[in-house]
Protein backbone atom coordinates (compact mmCIF):
# COMPACT_ATOMS: atom_id res chain seq x y z
CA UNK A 1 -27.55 101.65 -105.75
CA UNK A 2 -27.07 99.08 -108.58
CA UNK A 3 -26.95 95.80 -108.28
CA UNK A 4 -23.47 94.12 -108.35
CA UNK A 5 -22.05 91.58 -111.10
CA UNK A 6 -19.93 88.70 -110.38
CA UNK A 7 -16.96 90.62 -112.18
CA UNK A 8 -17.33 93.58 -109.40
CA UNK A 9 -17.84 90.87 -106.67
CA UNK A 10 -14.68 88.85 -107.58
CA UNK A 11 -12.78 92.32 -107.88
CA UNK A 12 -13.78 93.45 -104.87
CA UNK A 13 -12.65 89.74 -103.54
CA UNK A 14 -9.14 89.66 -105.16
CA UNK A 15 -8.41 93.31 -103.78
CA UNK A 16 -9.49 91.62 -99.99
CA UNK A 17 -6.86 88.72 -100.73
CA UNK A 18 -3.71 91.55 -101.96
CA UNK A 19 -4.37 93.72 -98.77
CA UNK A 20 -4.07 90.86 -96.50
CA UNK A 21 -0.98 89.43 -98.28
CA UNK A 22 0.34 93.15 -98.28
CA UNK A 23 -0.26 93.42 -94.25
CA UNK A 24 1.25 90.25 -93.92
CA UNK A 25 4.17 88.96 -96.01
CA UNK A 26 4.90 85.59 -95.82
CA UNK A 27 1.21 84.37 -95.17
CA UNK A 28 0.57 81.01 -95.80
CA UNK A 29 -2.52 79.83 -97.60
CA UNK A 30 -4.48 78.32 -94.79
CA UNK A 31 -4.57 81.89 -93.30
CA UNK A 32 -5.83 83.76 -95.96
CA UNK A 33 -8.49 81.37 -96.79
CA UNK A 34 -9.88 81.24 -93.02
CA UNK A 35 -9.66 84.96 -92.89
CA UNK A 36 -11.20 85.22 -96.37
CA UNK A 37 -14.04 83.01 -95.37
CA UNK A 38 -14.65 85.14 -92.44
CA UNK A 39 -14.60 88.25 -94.35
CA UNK A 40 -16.89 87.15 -97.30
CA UNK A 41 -17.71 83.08 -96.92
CA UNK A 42 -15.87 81.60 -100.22
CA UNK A 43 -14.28 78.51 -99.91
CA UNK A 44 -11.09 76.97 -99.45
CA UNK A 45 -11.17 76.10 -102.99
CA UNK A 46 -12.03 79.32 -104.37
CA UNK A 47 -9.64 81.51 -102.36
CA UNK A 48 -6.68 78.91 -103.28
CA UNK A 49 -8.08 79.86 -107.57
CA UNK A 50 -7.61 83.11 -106.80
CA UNK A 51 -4.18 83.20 -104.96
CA UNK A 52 -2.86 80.90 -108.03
CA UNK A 53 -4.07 83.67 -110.68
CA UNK A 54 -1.96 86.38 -108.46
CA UNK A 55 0.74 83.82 -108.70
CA UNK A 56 0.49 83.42 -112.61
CA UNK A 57 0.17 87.24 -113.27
CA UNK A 58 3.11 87.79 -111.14
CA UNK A 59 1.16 90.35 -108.57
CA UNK A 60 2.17 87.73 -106.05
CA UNK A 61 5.06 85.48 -105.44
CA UNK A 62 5.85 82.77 -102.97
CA UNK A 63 8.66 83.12 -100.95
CA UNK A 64 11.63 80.41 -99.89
CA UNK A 65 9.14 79.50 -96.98
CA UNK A 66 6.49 78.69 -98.95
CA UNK A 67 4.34 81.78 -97.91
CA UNK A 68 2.96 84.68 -100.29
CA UNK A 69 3.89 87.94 -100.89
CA UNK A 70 3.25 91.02 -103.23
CA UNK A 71 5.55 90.96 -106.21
CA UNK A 72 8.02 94.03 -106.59
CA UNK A 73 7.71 96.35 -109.01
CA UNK A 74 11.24 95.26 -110.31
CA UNK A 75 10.49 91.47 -110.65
């Protein structure tokens, strides 16, 4: 097996973050980053970078309570 690069690592990462906004709409940040650094270690900080890049692509939008959720197709 190959050796991973940081681009397949952070993919890999992002894709964890969308499945557990798309299991649970309406997550807030503080629960994605503690269940993202059980699933893999990365930091508050990191986690928070990466949920602001869904935000700013539009794969992710925050809803009137503040939590996240997947983007539809339409929006």
């Amino acid at each position: 097996m190959p050796p991973r690069d940081g681009a397949a690592i952070r993919k890999e990462r992002i894709q964890m973050t969308l499945e557990i906004i798309r299991k649970q709409p309406g997550i807030h940040i503080g629960k994605i980053q503690i269940r993202m650094a059980l699933k893999t270690g990365l930091t508050e900080k990191r986690v928070a970078q990466y949920v602001r890049q869904l935000v700013r692509g539009g794969v992710v939008v925050v809803d009137k309570n503040g939590g996240f959720r997947l983007a539809d197709k339409t929006e």
